[in-house]
Protein backbone atom coordinates (compact mmCIF):
# COMPACT_ATOMS: atom_id res chain seq x y z
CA UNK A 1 0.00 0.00 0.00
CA UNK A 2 1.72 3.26 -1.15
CA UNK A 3 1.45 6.14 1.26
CA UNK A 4 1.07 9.39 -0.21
CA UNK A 5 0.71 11.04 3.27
CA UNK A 6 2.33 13.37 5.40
CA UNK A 7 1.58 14.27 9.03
CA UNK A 8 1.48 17.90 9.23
CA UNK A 9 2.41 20.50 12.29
CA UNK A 10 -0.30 23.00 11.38
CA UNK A 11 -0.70 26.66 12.40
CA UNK A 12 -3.59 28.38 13.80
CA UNK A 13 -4.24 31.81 14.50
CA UNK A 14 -3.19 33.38 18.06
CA UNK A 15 -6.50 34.60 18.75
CA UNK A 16 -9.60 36.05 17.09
CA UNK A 17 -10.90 32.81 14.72
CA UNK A 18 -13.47 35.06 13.39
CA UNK A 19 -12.15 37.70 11.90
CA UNK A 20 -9.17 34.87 10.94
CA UNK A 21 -10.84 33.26 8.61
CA UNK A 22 -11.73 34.28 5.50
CA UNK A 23 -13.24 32.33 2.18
CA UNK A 24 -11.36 30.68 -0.68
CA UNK A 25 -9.80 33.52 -2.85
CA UNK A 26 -11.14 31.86 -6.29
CA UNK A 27 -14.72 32.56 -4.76
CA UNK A 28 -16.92 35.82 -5.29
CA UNK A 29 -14.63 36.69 -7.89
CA UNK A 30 -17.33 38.63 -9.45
CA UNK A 31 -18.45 40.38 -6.27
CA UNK A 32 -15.93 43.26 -5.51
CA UNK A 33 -18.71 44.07 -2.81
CA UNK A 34 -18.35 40.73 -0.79
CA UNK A 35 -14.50 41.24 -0.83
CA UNK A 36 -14.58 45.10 0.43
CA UNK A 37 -17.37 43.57 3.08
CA UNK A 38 -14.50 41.30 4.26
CA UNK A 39 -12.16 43.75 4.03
CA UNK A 40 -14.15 46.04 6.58
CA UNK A 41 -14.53 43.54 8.75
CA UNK A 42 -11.05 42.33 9.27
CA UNK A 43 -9.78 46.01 9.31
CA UNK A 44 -6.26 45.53 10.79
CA UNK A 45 -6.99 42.72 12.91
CA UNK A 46 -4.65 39.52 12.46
CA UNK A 47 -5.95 37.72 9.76
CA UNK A 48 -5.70 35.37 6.64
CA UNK A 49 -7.33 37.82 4.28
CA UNK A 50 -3.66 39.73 4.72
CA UNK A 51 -2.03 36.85 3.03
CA UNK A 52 -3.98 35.87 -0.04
CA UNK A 53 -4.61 36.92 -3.68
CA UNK A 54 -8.39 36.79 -4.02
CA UNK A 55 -9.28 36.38 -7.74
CA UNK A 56 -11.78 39.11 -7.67
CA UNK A 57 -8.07 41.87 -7.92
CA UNK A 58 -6.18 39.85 -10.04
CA UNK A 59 -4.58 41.82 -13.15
CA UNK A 60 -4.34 45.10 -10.84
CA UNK A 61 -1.27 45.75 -9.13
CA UNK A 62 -0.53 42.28 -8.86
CA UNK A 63 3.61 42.60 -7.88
CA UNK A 64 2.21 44.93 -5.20
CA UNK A 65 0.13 42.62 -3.91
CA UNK A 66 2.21 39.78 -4.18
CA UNK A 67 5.02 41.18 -2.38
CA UNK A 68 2.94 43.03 0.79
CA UNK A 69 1.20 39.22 0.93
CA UNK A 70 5.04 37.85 1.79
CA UNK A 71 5.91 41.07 3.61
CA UNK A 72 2.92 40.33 5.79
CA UNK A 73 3.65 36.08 6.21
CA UNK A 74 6.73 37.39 7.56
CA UNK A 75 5.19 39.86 9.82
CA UNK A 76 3.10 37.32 11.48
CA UNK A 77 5.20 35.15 12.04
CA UNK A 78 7.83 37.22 13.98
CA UNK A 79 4.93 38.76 15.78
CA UNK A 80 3.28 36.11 16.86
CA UNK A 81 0.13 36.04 15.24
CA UNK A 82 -0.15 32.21 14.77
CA UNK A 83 1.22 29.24 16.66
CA UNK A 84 2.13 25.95 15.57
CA UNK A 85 0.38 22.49 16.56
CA UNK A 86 2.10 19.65 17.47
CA UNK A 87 2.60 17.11 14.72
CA UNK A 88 -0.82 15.52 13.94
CA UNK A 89 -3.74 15.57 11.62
CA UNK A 90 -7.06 17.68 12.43
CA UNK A 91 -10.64 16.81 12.43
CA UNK A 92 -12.97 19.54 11.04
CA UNK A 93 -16.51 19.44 11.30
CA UNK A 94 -18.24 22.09 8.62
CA UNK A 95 -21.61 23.08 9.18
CA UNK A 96 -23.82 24.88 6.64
CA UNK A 97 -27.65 24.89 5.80
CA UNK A 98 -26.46 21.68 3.71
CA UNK A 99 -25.41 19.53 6.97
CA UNK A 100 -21.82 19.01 9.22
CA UNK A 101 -19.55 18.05 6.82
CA UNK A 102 -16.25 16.29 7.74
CA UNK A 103 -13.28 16.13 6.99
CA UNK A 104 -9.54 15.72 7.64
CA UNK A 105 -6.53 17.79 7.24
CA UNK A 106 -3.25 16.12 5.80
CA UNK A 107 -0.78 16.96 4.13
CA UNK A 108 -0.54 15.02 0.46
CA UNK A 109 2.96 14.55 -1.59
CA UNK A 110 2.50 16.27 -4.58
CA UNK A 111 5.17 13.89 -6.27
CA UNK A 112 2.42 11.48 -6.37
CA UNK A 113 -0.10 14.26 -7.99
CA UNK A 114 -0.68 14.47 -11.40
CA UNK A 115 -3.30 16.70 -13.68
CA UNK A 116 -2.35 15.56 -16.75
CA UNK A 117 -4.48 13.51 -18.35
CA UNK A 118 -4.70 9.61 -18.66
CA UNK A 119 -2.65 9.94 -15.56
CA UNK A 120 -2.32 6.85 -13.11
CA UNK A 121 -1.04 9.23 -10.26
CA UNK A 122 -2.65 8.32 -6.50
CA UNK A 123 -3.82 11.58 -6.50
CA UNK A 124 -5.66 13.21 -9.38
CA UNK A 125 -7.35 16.73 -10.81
CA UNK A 126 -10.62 15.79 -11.58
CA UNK A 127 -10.87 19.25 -14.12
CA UNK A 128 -8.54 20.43 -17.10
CA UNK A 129 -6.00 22.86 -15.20
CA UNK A 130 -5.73 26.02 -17.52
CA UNK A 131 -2.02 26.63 -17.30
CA UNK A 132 -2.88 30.43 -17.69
CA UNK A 133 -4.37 30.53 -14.39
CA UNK A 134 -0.84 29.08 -12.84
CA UNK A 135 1.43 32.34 -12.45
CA UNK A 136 -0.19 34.24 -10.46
CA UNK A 137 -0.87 31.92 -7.91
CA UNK A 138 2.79 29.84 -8.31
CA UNK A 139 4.07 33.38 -7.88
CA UNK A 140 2.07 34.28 -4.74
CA UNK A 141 3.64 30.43 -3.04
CA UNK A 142 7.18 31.42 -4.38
CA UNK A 143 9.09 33.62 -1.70
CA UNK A 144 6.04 32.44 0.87
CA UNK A 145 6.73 31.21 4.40
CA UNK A 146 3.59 29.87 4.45
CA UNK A 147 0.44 28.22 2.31
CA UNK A 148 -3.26 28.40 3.50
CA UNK A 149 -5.22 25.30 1.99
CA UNK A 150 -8.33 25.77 0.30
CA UNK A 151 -8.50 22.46 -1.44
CA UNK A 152 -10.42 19.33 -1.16
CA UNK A 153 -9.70 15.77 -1.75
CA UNK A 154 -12.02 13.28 -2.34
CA UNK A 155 -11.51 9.58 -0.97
CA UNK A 156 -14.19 6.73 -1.40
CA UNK A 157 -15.68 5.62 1.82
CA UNK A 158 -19.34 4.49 0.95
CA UNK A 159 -19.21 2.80 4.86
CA UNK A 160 -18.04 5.56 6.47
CA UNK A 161 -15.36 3.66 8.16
CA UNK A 162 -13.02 6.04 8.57
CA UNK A 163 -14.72 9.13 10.16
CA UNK A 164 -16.37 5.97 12.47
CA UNK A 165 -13.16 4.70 13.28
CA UNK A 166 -12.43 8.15 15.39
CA UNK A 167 -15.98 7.79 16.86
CA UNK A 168 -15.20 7.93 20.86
CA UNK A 169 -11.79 9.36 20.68
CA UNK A 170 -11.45 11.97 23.27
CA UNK A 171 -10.15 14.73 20.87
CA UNK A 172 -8.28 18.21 21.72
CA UNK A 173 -10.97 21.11 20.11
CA UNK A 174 -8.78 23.32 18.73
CA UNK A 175 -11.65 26.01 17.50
CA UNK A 176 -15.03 26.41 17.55
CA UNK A 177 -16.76 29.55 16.01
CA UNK A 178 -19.22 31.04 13.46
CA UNK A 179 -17.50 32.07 10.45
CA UNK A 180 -18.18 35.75 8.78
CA UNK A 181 -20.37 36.39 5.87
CA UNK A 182 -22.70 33.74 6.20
CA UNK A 183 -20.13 30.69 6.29
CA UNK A 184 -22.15 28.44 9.01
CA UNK A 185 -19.74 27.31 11.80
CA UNK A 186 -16.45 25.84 12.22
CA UNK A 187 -14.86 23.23 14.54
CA UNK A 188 -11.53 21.51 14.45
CA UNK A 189 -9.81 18.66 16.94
CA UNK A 190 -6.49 17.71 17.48
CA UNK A 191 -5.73 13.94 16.45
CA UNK A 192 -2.45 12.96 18.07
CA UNK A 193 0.37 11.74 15.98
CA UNK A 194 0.20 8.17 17.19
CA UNK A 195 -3.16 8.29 16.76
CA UNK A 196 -2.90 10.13 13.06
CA UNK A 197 -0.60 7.41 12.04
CA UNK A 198 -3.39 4.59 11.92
CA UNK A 199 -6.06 6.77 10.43
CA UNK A 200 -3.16 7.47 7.13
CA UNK A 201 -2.92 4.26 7.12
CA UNK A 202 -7.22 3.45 6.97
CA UNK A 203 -7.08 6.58 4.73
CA UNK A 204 -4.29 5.22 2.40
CA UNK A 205 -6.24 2.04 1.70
CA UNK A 206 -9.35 3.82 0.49
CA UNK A 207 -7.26 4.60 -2.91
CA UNK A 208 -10.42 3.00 -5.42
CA UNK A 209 -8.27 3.56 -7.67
CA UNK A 210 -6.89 6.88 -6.48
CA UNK A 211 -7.97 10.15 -4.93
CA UNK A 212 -9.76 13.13 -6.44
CA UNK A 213 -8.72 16.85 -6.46
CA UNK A 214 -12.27 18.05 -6.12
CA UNK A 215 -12.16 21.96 -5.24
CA UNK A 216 -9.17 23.99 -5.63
CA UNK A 217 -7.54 22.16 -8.96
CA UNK A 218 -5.42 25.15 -9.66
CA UNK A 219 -3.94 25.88 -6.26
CA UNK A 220 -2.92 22.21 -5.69
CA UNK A 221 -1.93 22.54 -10.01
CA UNK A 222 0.09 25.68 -8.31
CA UNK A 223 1.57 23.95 -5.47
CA UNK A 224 2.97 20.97 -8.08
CA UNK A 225 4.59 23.77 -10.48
CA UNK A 226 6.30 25.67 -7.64
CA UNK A 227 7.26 22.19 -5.97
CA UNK A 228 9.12 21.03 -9.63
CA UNK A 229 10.97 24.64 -9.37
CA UNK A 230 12.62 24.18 -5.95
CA UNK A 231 13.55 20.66 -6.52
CA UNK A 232 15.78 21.30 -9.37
CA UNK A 233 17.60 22.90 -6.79
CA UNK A 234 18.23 20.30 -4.47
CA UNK A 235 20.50 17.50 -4.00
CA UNK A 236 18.40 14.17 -3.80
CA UNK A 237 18.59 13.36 -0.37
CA UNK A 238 17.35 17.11 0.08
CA UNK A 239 14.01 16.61 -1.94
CA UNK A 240 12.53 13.53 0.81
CA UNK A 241 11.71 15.85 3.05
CA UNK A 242 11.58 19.43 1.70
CA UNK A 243 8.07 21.40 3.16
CA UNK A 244 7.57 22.73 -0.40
CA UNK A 245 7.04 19.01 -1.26
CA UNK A 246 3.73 18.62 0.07
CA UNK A 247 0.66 20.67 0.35
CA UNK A 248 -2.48 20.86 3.17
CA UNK A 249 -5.80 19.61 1.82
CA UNK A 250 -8.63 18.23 3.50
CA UNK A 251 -9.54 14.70 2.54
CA UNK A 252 -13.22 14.55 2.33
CA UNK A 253 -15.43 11.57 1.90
CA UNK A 254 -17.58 11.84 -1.35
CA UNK A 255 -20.25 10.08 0.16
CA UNK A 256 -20.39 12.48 3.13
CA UNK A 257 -24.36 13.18 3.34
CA UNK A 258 -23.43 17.44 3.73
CA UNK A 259 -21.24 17.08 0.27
CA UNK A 260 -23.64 17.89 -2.11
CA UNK A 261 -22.86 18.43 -6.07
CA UNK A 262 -24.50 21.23 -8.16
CA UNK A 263 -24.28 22.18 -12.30
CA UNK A 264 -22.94 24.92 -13.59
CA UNK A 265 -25.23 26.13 -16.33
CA UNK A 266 -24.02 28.15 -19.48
CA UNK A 267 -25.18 31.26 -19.88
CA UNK A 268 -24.94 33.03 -23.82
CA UNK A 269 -24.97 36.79 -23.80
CA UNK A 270 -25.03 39.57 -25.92
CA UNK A 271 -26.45 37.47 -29.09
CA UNK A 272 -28.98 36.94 -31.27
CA UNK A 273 -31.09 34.44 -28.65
CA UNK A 274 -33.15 33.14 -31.76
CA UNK A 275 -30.55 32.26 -33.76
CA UNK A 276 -28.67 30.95 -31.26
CA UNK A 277 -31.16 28.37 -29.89
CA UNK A 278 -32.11 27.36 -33.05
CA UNK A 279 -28.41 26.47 -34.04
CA UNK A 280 -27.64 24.52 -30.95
CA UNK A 281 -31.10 22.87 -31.21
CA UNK A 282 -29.83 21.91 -34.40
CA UNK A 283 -26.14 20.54 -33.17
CA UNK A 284 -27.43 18.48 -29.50
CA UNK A 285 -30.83 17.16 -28.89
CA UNK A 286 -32.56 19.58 -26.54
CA UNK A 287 -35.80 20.52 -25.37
CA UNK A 288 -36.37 24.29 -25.37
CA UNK A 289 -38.51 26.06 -22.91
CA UNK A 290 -38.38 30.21 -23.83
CA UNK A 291 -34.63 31.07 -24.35
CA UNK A 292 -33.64 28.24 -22.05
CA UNK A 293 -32.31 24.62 -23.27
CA UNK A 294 -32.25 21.39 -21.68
CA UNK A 295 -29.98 18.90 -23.53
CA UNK A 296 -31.46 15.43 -23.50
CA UNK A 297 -28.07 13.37 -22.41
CA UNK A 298 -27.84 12.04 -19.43
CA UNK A 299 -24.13 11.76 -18.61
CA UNK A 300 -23.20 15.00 -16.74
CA UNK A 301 -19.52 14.88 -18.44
CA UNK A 302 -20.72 14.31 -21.72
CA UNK A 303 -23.32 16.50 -21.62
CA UNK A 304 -21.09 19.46 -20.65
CA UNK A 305 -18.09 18.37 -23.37
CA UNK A 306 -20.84 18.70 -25.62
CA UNK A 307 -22.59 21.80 -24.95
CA UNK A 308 -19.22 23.70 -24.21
CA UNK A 309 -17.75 22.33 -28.01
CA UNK A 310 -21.51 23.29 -29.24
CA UNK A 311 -21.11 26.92 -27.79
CA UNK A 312 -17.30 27.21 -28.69
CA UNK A 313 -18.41 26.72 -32.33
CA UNK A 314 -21.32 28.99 -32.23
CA UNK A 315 -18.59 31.69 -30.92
CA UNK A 316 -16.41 31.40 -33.76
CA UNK A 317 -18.90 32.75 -36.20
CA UNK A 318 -21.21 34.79 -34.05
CA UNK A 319 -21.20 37.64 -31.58
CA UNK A 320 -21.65 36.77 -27.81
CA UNK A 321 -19.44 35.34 -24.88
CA UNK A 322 -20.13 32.90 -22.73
CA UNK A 323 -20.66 32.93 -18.78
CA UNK A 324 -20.98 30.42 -16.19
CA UNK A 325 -23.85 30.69 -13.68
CA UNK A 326 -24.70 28.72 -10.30
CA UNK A 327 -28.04 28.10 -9.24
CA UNK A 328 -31.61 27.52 -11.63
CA UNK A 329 -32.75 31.11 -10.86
CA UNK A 330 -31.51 31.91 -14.53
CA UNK A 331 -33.03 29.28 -16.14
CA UNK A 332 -36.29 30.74 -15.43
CA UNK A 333 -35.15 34.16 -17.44
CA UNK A 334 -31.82 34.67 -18.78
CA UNK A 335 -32.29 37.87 -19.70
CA UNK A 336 -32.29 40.05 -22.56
CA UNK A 337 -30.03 38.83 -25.41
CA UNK A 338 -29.21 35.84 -23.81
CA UNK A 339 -29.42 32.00 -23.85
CA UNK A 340 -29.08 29.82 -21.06
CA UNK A 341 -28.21 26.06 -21.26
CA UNK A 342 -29.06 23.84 -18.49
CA UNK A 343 -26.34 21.46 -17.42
CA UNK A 344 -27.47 18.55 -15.43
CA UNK A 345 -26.52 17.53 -11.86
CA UNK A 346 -23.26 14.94 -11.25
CA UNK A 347 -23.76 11.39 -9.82
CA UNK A 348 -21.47 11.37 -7.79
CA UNK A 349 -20.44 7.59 -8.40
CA UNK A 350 -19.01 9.72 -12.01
CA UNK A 351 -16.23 10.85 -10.12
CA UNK A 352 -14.04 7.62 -9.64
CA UNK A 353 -15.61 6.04 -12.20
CA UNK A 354 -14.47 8.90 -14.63
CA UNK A 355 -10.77 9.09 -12.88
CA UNK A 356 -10.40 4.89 -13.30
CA UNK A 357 -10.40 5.14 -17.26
CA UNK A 358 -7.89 7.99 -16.81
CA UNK A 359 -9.91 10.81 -17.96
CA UNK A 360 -10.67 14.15 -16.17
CA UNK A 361 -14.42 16.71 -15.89
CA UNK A 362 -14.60 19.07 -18.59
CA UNK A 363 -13.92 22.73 -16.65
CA UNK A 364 -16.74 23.86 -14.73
CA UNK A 365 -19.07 20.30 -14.98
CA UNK A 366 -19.97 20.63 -10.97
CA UNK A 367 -19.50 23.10 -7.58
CA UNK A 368 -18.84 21.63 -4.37
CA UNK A 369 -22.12 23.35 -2.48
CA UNK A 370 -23.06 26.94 -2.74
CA UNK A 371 -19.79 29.51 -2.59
CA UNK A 372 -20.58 30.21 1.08
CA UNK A 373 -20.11 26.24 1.98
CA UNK A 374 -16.39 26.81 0.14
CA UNK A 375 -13.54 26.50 2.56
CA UNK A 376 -12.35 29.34 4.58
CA UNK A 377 -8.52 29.91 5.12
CA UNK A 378 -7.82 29.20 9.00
CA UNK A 379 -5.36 26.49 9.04
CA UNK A 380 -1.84 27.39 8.21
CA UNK A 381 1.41 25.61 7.20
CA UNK A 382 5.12 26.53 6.72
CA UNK A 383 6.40 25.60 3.33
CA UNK A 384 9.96 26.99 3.74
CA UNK A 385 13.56 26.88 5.37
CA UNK A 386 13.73 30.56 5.54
């Protein structure tokens, strides 16, 4: 059984949870007005929000930002503003209006991470990586002391034995708080290293046939790329061990009852609506209800390949662009001079089942929950000598 597993020594904030932790940075991005909420609200408090990039500001001043997010690692650090865990996984329980969702933060080795695809890695991107989407985040982790994990890992666990396996465990809590901006609540427990060394090994076994990059594809995609730069550096006995070799996820069971999957419909704008729906009418069987179609294929991943080629064709020889829209609100009116195609909703068996014949999702086939269920940055782990 190959162990792609590291027990972590994790950091955690000094004081003041709240105002600590702060959403993914690749959420909202959209929504200047959630981000200047956030903003207000941490003030100059201690807090993650001073050390991320949140997508919604990338392209403006980005150097700047870059460099006062390192300046500011730094800063904490020598003042204090975090402290460091003994060696040992964590136990978070996530609760939203969806359920407690659980999970379990580890470190993985990202030698044994692939997103390329046909991959047989033990860990795998379920989504095409856009390499565009790299820099700016391999350039926020290069000259950082420290990474904040926003990415989940799916393992297969249809008996729940893991998460039952720490069932009566008298556990440290480490933090237990409501999150900002309607989040839900957050609670984490200390698992021992003795103790962290069985459940790795529980966890490793649950490989069916690997495990599945499910939110945050481009920061772990980020991680790997930095990772391949400092190792050209080092002498081989140098690279076992190196922090920059592994990255903090939390392994999540996909059959966890809170985890639930939603599409990510297609929105056409600016066009001619008419001609539009009659031309992909015309490429995928559909049903059409108003300016709104419903492709009749069942297969999630299929379905999407086929809509996105569909609308990638239709771009090349008419005017329009093409957005990506949670929730059914805008199937019910997509507006004027636009087109919305419905995208159906993942089985979640699709995931493995996808990742066993080697393939990956088509980009944007399913979200994780609603953006407020995302992961907030709290936990914190150094990723350098320095």
């Amino acid at each position: 059984m190959k162990n792609c597993f590291r027990i972590p020594r994790v950091l955690l904030p000094a004081k003041g949870f709240r105002k600590w932790a702060v959403i993914a940075c690749d959420q909202f991005t959209s929504d200047r007005g959630y981000w200047e909420r956030v903003a207000r609200e941490v003030g100059d408090a201690p807090s993650a929000f001073h050390m991320i990039l949140p997508e919604a500001y990338l392209g403006e001043n980005d150097e700047e930002r870059i460099e006062a997010i390192h300046r500011n690692m730094r800063f904490a650090l020598e003042e204090g503003w975090m402290h460091k865990t003994a060696r040992g996984l964590v136990l978070v329980e996530r609760s939203t209006h969806a359920g407690v969702r659980k999970g379990l933060l580890a470190c993985i080795d990202l030698e044994e991470y692939s997103y390329e695809e046909g991959s047989s890695a033990l860990i795998r991107a379920t989504e095409e990586v856009v390499p565009a989407r790299l820099p700016a985040r391999v350039a926020v982790r290069r000259g950082a002391l420290v990474e904040f994990p926003h990415a989940m890992v799916f393992y297969r666990d249809k008996k729940n034995k893991l998460m039952r396996s720490l069932e009566g465990e008298e556990l440290e809590k480490l933090y237990d708080f409501d999150l900002m901006e309607h989040g839900g609540h957050l609670a984490g427990y200390f698992i021992p290293e003795y103790l962290s060394i069985d459940v790795l090994h529980t966890l490793s076994g649950l490989a069916s046939p690997c495990f599945a990059v499910a939110d945050g594809n481009h920061s772990v995609a980020a991680a790997k790329a930095y990772w391949e730069e400092v190792k050209q550096k080092l002498p081989d006995p140098e690279r076992r061990n190196h922090p920059a070799r592994f990255t903090l996820v939390e392994m999540v069971n996909v059959f966890d009852e809170a985890v639930s999957f939603h599409p990510i419909h297609r929105l056409v704008k600016e066009t001619e609506t008419e001609v539009f729906c009659s031309w992909f009418a015309g490429k995928l069987p559909c049903v059409r209800k108003g300016n709104t179609l419903y492709p009749k294929i069942a297969s999630a991943p299929e379905c999407v390949a086929r809509t996105d080629e569909a609308i990638a064709e239709y771009l090349r020889h008419n005017e329009g662009r093409v957005d990506y829209v949670h929730g059914d609100e805008i199937l019910k009116d997509p507006g004027e001079d636009c087109a919305a195609v419905a995208m159906p909703e993942l089985d979640r068996e699709e995931i493995f089942t996808t990742l066993k014949k080697g393939k990956r999702f088509p980009r944007k086939t399913f979200s994780i929950g609603e953006a407020e269920e995302k992961r907030y940055y709290l936990e914190g782990r150094e990723i350098s000598y320095d």
